[in-house]
N, C-alpha and C. Protein backbone atom coordinates (compact mmCIF):
# COMPACT_ATOMS: atom_id res chain seq x y z
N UNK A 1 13.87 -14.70 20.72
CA UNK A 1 12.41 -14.77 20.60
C UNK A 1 12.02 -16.15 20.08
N UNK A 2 11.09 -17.30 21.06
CA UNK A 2 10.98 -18.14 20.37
C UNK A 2 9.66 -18.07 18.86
N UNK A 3 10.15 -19.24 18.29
CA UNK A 3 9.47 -19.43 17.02
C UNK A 3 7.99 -19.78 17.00
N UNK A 4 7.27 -18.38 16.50
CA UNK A 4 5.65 -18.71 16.56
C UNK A 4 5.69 -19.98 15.74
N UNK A 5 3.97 -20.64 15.84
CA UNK A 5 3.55 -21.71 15.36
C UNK A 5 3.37 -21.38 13.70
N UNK A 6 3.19 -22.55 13.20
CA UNK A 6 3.25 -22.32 11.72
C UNK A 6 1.84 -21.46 11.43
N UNK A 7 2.15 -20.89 10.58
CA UNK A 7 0.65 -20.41 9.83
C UNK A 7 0.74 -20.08 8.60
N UNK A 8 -0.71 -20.04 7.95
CA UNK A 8 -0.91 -19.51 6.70
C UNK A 8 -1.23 -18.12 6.46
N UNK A 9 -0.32 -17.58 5.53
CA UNK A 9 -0.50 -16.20 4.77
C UNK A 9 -1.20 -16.19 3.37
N UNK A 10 -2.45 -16.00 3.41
CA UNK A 10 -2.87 -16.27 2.01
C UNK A 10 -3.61 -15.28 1.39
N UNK A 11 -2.53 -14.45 -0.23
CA UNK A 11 -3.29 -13.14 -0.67
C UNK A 11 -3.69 -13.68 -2.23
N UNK A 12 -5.01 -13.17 -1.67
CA UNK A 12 -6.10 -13.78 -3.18
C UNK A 12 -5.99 -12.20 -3.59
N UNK A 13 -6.21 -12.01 -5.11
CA UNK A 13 -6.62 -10.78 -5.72
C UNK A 13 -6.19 -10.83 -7.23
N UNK A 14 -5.94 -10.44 -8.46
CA UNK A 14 -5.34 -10.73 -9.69
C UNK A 14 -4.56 -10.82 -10.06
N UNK A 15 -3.61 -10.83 -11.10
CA UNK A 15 -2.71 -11.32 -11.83
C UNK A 15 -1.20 -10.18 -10.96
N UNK A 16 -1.55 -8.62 -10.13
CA UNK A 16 -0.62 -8.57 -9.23
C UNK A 16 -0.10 -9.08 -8.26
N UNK A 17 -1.11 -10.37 -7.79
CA UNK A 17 -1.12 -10.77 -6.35
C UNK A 17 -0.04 -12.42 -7.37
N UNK A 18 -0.42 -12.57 -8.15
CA UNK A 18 0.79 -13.76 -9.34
C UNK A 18 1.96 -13.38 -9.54
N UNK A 19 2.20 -12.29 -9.50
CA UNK A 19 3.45 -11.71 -9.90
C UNK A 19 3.61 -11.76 -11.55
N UNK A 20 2.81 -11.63 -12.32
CA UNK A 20 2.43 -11.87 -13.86
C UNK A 20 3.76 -10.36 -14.55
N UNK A 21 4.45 -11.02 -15.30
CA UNK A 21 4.97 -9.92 -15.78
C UNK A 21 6.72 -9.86 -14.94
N UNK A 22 6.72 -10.19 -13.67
CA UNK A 22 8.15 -9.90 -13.35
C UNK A 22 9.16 -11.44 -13.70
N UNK A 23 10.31 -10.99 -14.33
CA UNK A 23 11.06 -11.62 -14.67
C UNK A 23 11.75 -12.77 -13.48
N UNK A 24 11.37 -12.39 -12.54
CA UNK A 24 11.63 -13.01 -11.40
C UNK A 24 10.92 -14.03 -10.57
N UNK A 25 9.70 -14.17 -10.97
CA UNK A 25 8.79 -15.03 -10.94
C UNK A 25 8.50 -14.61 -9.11
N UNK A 26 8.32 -13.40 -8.71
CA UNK A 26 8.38 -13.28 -7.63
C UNK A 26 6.91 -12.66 -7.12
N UNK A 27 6.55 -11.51 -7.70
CA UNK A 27 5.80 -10.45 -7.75
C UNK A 27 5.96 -9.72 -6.20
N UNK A 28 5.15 -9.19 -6.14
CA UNK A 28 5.25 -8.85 -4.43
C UNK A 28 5.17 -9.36 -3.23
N UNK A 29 4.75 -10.31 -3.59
CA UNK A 29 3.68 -11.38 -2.47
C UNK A 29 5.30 -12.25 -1.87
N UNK A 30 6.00 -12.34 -3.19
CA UNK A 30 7.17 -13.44 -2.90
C UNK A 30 8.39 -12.67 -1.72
N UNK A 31 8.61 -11.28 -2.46
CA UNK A 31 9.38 -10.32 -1.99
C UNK A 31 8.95 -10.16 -0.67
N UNK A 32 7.92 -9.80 -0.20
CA UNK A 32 7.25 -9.20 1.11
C UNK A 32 7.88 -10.60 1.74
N UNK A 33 7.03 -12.14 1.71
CA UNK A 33 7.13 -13.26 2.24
C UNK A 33 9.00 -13.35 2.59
N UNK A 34 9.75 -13.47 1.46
CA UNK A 34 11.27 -13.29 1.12
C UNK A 34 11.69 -12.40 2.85
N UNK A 35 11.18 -11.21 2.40
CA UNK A 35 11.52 -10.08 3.50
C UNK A 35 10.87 -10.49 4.93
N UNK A 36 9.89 -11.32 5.52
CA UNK A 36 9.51 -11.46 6.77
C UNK A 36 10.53 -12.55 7.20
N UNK A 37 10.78 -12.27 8.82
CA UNK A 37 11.74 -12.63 9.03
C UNK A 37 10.50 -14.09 9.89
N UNK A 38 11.17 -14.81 9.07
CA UNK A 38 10.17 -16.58 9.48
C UNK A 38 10.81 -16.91 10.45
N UNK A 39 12.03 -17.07 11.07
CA UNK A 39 11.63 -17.61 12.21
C UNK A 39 10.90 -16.81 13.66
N UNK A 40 10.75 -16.11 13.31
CA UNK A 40 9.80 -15.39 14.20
C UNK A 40 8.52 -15.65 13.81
N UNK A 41 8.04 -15.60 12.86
CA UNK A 41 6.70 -15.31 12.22
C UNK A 41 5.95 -17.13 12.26
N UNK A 42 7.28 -17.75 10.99
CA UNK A 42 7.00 -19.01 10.71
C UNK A 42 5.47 -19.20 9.61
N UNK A 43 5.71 -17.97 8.35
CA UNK A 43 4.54 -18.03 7.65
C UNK A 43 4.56 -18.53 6.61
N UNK A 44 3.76 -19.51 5.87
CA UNK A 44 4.01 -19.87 4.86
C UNK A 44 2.53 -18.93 3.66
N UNK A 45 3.66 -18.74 2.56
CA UNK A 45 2.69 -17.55 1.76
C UNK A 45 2.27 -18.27 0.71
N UNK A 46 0.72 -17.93 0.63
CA UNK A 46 0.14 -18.85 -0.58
C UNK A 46 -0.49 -17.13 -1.36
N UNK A 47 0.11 -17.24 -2.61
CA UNK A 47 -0.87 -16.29 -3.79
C UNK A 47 -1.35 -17.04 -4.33
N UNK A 48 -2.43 -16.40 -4.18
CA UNK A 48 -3.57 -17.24 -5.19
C UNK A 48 -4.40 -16.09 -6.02
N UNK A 49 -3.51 -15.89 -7.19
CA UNK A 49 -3.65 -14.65 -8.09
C UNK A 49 -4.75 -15.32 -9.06
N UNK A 50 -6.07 -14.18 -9.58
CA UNK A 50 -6.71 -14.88 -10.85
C UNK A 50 -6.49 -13.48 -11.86
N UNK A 51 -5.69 -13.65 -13.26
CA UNK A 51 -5.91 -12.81 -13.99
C UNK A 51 -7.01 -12.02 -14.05
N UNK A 52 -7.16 -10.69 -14.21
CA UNK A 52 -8.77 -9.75 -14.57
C UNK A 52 -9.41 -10.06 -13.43
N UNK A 53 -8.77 -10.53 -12.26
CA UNK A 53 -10.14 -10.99 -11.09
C UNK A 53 -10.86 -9.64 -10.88
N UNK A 54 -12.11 -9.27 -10.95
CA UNK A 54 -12.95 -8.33 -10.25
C UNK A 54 -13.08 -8.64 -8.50
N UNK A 55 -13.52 -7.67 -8.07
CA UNK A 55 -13.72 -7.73 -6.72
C UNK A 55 -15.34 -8.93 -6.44
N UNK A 56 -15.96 -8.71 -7.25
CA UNK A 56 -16.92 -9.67 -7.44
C UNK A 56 -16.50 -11.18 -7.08
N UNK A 57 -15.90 -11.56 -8.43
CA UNK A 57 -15.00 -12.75 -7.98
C UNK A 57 -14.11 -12.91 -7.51
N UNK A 58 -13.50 -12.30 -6.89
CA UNK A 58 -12.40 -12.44 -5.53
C UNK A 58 -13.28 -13.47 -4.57
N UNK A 59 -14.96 -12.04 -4.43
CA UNK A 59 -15.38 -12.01 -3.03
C UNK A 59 -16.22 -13.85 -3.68
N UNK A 60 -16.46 -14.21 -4.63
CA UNK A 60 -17.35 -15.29 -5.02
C UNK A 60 -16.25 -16.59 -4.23
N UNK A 61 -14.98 -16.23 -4.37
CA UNK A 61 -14.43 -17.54 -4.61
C UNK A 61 -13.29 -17.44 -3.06
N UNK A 62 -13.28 -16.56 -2.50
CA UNK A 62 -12.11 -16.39 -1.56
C UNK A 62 -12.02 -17.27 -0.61
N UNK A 63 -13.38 -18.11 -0.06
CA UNK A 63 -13.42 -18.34 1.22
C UNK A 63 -13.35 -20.53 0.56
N UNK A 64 -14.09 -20.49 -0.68
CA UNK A 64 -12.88 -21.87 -0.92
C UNK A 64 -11.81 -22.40 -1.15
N UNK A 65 -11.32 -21.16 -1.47
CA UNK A 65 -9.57 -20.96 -1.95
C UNK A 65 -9.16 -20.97 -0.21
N UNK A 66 -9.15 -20.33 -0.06
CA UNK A 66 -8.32 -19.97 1.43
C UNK A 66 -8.54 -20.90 2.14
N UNK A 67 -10.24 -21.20 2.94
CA UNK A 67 -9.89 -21.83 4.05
C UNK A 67 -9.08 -23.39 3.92
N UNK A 68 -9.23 -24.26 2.67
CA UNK A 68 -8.06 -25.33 3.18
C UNK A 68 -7.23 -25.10 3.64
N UNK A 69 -6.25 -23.84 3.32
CA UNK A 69 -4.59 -23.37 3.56
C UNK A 69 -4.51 -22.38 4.80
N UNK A 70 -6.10 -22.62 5.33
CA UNK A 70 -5.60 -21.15 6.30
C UNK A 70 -5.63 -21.97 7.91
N UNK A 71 -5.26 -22.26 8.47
CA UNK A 71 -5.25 -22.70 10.12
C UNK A 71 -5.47 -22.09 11.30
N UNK A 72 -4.82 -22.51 12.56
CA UNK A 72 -5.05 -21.35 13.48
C UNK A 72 -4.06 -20.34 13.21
N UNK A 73 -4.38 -19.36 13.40
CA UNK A 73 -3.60 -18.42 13.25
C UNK A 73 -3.21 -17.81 12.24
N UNK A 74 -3.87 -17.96 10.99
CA UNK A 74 -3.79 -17.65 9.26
C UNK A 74 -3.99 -16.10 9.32
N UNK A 75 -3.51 -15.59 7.99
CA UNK A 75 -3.95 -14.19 8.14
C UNK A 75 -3.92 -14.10 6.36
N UNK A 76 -5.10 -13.29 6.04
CA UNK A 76 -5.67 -12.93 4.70
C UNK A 76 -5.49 -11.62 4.32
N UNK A 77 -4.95 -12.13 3.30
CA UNK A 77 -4.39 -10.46 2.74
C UNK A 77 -5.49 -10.42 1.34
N UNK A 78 -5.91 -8.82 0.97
CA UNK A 78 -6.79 -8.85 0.13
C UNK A 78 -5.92 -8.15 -1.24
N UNK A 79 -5.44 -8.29 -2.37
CA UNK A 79 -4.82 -7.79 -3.17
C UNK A 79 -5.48 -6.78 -4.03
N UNK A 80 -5.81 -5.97 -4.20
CA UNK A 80 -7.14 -4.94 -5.40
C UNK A 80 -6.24 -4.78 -6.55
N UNK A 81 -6.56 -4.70 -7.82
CA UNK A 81 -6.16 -4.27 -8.92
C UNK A 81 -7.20 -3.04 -9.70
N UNK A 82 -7.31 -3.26 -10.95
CA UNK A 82 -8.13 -2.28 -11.73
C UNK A 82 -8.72 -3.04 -12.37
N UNK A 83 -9.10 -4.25 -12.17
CA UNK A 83 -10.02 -5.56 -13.03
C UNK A 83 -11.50 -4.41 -12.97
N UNK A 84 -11.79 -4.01 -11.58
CA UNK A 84 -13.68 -3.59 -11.69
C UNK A 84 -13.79 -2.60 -12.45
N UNK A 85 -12.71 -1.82 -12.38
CA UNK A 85 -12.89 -0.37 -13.49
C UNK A 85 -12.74 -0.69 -15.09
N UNK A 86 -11.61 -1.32 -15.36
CA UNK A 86 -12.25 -2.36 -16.62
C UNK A 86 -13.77 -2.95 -17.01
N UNK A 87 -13.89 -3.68 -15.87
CA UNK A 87 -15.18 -4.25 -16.06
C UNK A 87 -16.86 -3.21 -15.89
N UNK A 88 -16.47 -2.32 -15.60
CA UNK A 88 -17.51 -1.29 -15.60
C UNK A 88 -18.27 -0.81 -13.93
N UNK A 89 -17.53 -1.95 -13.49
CA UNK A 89 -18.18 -2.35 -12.02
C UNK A 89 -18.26 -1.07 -10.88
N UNK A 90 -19.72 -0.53 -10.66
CA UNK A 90 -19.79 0.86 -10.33
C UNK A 90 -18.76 0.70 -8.14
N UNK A 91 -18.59 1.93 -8.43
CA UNK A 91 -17.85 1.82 -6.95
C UNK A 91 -18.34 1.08 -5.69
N UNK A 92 -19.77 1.74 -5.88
CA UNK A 92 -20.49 1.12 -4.22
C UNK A 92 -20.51 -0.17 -4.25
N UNK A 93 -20.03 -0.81 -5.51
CA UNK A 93 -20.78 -2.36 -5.58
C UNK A 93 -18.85 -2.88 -5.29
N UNK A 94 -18.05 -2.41 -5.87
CA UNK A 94 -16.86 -2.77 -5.20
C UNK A 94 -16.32 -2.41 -3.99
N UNK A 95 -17.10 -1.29 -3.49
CA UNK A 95 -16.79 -1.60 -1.49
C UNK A 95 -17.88 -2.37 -0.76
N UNK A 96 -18.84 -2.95 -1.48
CA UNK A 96 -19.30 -3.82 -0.97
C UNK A 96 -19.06 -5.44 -1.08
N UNK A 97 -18.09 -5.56 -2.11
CA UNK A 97 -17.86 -6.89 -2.37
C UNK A 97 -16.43 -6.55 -1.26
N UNK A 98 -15.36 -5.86 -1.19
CA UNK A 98 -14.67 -5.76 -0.40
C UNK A 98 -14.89 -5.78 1.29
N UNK A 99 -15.89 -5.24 1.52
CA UNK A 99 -17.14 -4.93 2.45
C UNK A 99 -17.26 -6.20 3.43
N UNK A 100 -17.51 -7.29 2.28
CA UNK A 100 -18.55 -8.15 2.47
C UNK A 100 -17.21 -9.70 2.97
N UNK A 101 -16.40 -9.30 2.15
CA UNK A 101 -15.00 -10.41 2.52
C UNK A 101 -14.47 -9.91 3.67
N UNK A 102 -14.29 -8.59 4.34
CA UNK A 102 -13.67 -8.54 5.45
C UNK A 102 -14.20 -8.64 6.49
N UNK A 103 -15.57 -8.80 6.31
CA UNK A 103 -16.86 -8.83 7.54
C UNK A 103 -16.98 -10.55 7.57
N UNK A 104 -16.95 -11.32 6.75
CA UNK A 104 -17.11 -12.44 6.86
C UNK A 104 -15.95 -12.78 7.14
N UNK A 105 -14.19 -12.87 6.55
CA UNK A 105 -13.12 -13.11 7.46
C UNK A 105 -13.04 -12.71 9.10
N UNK A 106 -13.62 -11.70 9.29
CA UNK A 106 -13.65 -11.23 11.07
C UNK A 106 -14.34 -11.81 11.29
N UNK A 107 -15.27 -12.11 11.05
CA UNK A 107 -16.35 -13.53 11.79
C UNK A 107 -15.78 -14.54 12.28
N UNK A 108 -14.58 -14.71 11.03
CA UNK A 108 -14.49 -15.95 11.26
C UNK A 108 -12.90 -15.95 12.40
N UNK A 109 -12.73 -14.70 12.77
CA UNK A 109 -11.62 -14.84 13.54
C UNK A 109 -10.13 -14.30 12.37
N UNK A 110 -9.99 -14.12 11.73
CA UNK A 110 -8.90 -13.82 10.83
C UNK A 110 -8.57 -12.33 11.15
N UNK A 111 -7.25 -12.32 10.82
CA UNK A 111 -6.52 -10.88 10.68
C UNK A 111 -6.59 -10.45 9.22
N UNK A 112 -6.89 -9.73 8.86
CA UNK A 112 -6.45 -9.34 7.67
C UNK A 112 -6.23 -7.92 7.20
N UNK A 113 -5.66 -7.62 5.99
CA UNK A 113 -4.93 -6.28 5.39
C UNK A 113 -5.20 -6.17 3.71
N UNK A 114 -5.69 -5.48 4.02
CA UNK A 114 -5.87 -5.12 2.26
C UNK A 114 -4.99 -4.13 1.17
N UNK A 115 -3.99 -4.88 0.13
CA UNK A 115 -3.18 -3.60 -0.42
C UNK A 115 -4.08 -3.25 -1.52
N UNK A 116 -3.84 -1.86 -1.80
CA UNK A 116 -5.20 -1.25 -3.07
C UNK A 116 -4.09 -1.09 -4.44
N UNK A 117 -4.84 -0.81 -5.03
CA UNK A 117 -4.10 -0.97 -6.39
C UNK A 117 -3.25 0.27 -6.91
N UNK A 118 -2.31 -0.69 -7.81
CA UNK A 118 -0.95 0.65 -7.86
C UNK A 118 -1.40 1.68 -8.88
N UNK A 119 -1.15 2.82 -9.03
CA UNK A 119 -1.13 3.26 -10.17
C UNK A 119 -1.25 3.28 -11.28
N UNK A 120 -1.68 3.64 -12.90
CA UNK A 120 -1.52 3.69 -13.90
C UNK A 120 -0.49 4.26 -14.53
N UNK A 121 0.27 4.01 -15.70
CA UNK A 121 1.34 4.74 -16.58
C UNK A 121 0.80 6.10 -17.02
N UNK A 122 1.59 7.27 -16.46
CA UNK A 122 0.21 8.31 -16.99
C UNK A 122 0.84 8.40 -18.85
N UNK A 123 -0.59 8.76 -19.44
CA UNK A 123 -0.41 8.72 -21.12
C UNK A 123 -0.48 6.90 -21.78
N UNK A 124 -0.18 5.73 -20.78
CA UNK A 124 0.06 4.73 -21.06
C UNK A 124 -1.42 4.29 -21.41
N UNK A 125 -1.60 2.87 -21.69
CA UNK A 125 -2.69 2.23 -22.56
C UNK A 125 -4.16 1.82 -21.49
N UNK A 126 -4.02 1.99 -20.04
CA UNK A 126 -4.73 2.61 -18.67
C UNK A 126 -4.81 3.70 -18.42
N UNK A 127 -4.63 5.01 -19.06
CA UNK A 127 -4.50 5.78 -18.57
C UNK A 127 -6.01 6.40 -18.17
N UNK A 128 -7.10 5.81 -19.01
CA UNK A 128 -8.22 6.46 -19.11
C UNK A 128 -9.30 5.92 -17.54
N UNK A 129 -8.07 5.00 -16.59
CA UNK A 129 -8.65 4.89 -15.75
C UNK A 129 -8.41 5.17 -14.73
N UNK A 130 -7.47 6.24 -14.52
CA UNK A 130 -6.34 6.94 -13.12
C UNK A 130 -7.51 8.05 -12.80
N UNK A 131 -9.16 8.34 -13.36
CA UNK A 131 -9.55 9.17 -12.17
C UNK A 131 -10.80 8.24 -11.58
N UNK A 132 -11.01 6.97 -12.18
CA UNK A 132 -11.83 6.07 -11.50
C UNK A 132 -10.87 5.55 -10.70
N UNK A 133 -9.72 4.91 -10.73
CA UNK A 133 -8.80 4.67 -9.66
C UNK A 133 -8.52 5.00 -8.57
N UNK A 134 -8.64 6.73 -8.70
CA UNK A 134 -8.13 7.50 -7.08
C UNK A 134 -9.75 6.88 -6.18
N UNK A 135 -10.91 6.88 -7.14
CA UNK A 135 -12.07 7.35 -5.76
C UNK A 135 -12.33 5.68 -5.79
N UNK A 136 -11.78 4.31 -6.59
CA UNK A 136 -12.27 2.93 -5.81
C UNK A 136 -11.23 3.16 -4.82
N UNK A 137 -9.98 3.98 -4.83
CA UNK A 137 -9.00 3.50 -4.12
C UNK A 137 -9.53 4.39 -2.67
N UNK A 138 -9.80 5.24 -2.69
CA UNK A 138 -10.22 6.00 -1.46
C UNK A 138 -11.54 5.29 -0.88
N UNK A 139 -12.28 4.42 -1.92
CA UNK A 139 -13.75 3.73 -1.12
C UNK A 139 -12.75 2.51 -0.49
N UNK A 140 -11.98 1.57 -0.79
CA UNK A 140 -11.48 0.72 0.03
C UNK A 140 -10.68 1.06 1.15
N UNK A 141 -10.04 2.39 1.01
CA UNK A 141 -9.37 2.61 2.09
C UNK A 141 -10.81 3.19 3.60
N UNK A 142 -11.40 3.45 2.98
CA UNK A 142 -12.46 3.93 3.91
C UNK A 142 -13.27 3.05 5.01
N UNK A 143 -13.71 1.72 3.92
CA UNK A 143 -13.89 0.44 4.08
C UNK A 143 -13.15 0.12 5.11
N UNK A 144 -11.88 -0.10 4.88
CA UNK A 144 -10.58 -1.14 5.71
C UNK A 144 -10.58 0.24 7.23
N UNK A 145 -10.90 1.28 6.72
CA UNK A 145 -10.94 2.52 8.26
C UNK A 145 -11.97 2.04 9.04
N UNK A 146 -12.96 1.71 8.93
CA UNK A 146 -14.29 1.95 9.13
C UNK A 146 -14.30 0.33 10.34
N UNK A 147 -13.60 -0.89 9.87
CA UNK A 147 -12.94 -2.40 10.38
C UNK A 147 -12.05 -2.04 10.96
N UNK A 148 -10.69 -1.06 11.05
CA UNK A 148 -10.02 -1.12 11.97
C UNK A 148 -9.02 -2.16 10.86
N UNK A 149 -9.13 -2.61 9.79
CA UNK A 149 -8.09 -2.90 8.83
C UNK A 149 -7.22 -2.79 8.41
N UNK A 150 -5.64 -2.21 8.32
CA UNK A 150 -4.80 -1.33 7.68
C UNK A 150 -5.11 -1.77 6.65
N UNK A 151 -5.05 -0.47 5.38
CA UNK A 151 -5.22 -0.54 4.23
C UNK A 151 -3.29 0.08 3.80
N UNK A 152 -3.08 -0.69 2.75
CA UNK A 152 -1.85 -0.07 2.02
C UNK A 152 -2.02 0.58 0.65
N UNK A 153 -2.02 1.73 1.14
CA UNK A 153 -2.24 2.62 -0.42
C UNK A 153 -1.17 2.61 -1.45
N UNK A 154 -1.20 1.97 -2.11
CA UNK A 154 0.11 1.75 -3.33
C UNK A 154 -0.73 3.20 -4.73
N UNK A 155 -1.29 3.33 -4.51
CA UNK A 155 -2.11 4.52 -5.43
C UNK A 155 -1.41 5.77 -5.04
N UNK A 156 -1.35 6.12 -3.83
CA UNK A 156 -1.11 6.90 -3.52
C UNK A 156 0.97 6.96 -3.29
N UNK A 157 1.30 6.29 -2.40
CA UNK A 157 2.59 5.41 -2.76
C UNK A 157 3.42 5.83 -3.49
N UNK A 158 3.14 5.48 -5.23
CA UNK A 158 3.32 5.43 -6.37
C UNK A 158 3.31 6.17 -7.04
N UNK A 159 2.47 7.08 -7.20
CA UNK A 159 1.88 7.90 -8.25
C UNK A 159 2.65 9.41 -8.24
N UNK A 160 3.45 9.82 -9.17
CA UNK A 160 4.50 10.01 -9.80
C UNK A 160 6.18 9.54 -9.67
N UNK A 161 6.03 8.48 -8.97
CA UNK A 161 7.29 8.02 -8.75
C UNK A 161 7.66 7.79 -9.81
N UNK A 162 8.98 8.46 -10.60
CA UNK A 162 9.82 7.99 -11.66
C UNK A 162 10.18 6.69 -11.79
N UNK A 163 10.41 5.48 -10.64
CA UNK A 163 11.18 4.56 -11.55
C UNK A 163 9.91 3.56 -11.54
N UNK A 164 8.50 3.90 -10.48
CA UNK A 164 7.67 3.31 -11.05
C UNK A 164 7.03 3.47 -12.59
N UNK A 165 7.22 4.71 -13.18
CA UNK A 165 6.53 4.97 -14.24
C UNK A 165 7.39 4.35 -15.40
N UNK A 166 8.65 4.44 -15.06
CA UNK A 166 9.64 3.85 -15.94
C UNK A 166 9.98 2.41 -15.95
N UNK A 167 9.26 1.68 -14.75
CA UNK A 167 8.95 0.25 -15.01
C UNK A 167 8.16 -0.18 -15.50
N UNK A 168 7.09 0.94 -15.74
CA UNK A 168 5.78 0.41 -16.61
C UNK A 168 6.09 0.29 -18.22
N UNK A 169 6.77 1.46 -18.38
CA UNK A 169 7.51 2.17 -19.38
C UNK A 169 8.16 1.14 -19.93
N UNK A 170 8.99 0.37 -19.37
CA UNK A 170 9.32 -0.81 -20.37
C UNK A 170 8.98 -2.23 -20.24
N UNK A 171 7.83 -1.76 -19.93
CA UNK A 171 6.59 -3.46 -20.29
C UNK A 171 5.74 -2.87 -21.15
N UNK A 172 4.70 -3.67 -21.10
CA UNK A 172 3.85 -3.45 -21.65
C UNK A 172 2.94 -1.97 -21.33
N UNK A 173 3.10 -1.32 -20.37
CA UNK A 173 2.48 -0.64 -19.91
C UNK A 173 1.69 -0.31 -18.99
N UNK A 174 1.20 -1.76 -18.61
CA UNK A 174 0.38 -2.11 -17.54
C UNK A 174 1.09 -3.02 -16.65
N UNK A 175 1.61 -3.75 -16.61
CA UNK A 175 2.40 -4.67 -15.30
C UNK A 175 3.62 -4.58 -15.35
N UNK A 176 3.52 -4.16 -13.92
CA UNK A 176 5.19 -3.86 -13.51
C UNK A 176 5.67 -4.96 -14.10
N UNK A 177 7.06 -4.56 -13.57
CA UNK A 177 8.66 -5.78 -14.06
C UNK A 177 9.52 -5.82 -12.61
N UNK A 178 10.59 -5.99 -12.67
CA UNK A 178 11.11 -6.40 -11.30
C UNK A 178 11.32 -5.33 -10.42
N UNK A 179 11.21 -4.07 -11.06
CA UNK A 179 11.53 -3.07 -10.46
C UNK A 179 10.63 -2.68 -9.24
N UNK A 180 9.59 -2.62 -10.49
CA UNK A 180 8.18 -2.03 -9.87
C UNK A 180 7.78 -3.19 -8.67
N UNK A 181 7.30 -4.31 -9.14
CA UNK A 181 7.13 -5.47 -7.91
C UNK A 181 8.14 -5.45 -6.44
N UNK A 182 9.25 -4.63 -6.92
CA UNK A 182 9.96 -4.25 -5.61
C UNK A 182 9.82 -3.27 -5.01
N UNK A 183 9.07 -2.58 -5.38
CA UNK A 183 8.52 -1.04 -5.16
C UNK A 183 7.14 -0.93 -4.40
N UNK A 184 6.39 -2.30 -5.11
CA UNK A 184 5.33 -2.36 -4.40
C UNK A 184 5.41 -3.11 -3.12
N UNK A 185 6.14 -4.18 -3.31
CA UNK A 185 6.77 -5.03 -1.85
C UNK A 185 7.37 -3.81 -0.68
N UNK A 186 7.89 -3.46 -0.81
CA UNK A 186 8.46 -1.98 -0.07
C UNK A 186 7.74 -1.46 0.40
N UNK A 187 6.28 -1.08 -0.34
CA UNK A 187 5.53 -0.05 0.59
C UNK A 187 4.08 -0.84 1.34
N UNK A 188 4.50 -2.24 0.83
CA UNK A 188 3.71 -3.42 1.48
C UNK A 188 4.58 -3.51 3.01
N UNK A 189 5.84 -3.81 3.24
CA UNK A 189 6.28 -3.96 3.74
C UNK A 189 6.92 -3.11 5.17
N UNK A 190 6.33 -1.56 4.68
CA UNK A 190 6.36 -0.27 5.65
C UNK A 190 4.70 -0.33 5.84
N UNK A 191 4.52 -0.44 5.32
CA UNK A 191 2.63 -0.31 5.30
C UNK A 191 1.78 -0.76 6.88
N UNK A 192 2.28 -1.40 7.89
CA UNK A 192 2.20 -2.12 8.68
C UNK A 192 2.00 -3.70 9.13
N UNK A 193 3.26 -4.08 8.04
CA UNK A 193 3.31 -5.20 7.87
C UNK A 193 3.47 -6.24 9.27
N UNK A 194 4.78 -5.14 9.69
CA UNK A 194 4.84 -6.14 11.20
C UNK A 194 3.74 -6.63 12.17
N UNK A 195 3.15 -5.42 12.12
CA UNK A 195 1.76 -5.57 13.17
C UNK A 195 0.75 -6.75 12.61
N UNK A 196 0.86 -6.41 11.83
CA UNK A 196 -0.17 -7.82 10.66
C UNK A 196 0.22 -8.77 11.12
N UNK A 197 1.49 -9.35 10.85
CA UNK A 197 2.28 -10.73 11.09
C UNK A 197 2.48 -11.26 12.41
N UNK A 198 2.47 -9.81 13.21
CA UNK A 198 3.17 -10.49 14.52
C UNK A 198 2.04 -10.86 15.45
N UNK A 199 0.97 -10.21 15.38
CA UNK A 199 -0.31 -10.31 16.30
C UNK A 199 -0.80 -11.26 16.68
């Protein structure tokens, strides 16, 4: 198979899309990239993680971040965390900031995929936000249905997996460690990754 043209892979979203917390300096973004097989693809992966990012400022800042790094043929990945449920940020207003980035990337010609956010430690120091979690996570997946988007549910994924809970378990509580970041790469990576990349 010859070697597609170069392109940019670029996933904006918070301190998961940084890999903040794994000992490996990898997070998922590295692992997934690690795991695509480049000479086929030929992608080069830019995270561009902001600690606590809300969907607000994702959607404020995405399109100056990206387009320098994105070319023909770029593809935008959207990363979600639990920054808006922290921040108080009511649902409709975070599928509309999500809403509003994937309608303006298709404008502009882009592929893109959105992974939703992983789980909480249940009993852990988040825990008081695993039933606002399930319904932002079901408004983005609805969102990304509604575009014809694949959405990757890591909420769903996750949630009682033992060695995810036990990677939370020995951090802090809230960000995975190498385990977990491989756990989430994994179901990034079955999620319909190929179709994303290869199109």
């Amino acid at each position: 198979m010859p070697a597609r043209p170069d392109a940019a892979l670029v996933v904006v979203g918070d301190e998961l899309v940084a890999g903040t917390g794994d000992p490996r300096a990898m997070g998922w973004v590295g692992r997934v990239a690690a795991r695509t097989p480049q000479d086929a693809y030929r992608l080069t992966a830019h995270a561009l993680g902001v600690p606590g990012e809300t969907t607000t400022g994702l959607a404020a800042r995405w399109q100056a971040e990206a387009w320098p790094r994105l070319g023909d043929g770029g593809r935008l990945v959207l990363g979600l965390g639990r920054a808006d449920l922290r921040a108080g940020t009511v649902t409709a207003r975070s599928r509309l900031n999500v809403a509003n980035v994937l309608d303006a990337a298709a404008a502009a010609g882009l592929r893109c995929l959105v992974v939703g956010p992983p789980p909480v430690l249940p009993g852990g120091p988040d825990d008081d936000l695993a039933p606002g979690l399930r319904t932002v996570s079901e408004a983005f997946a609805e969102v990304c249905e509604r575009r014809g988007v694949t959405y990757v549910d890591l909420l769903a994924g996750l949630t009682g997996n033992p060695d995810w809970e036990a990677d939370l378990a020995a951090s802090d509580g809230r960000l995975p460690g190498q385990a977990g970041y491989g756990l989430m790469a994994y179901l990034v990576l079955h999620g319909g990754w190929d179709r994303f990349v290869a199109a």
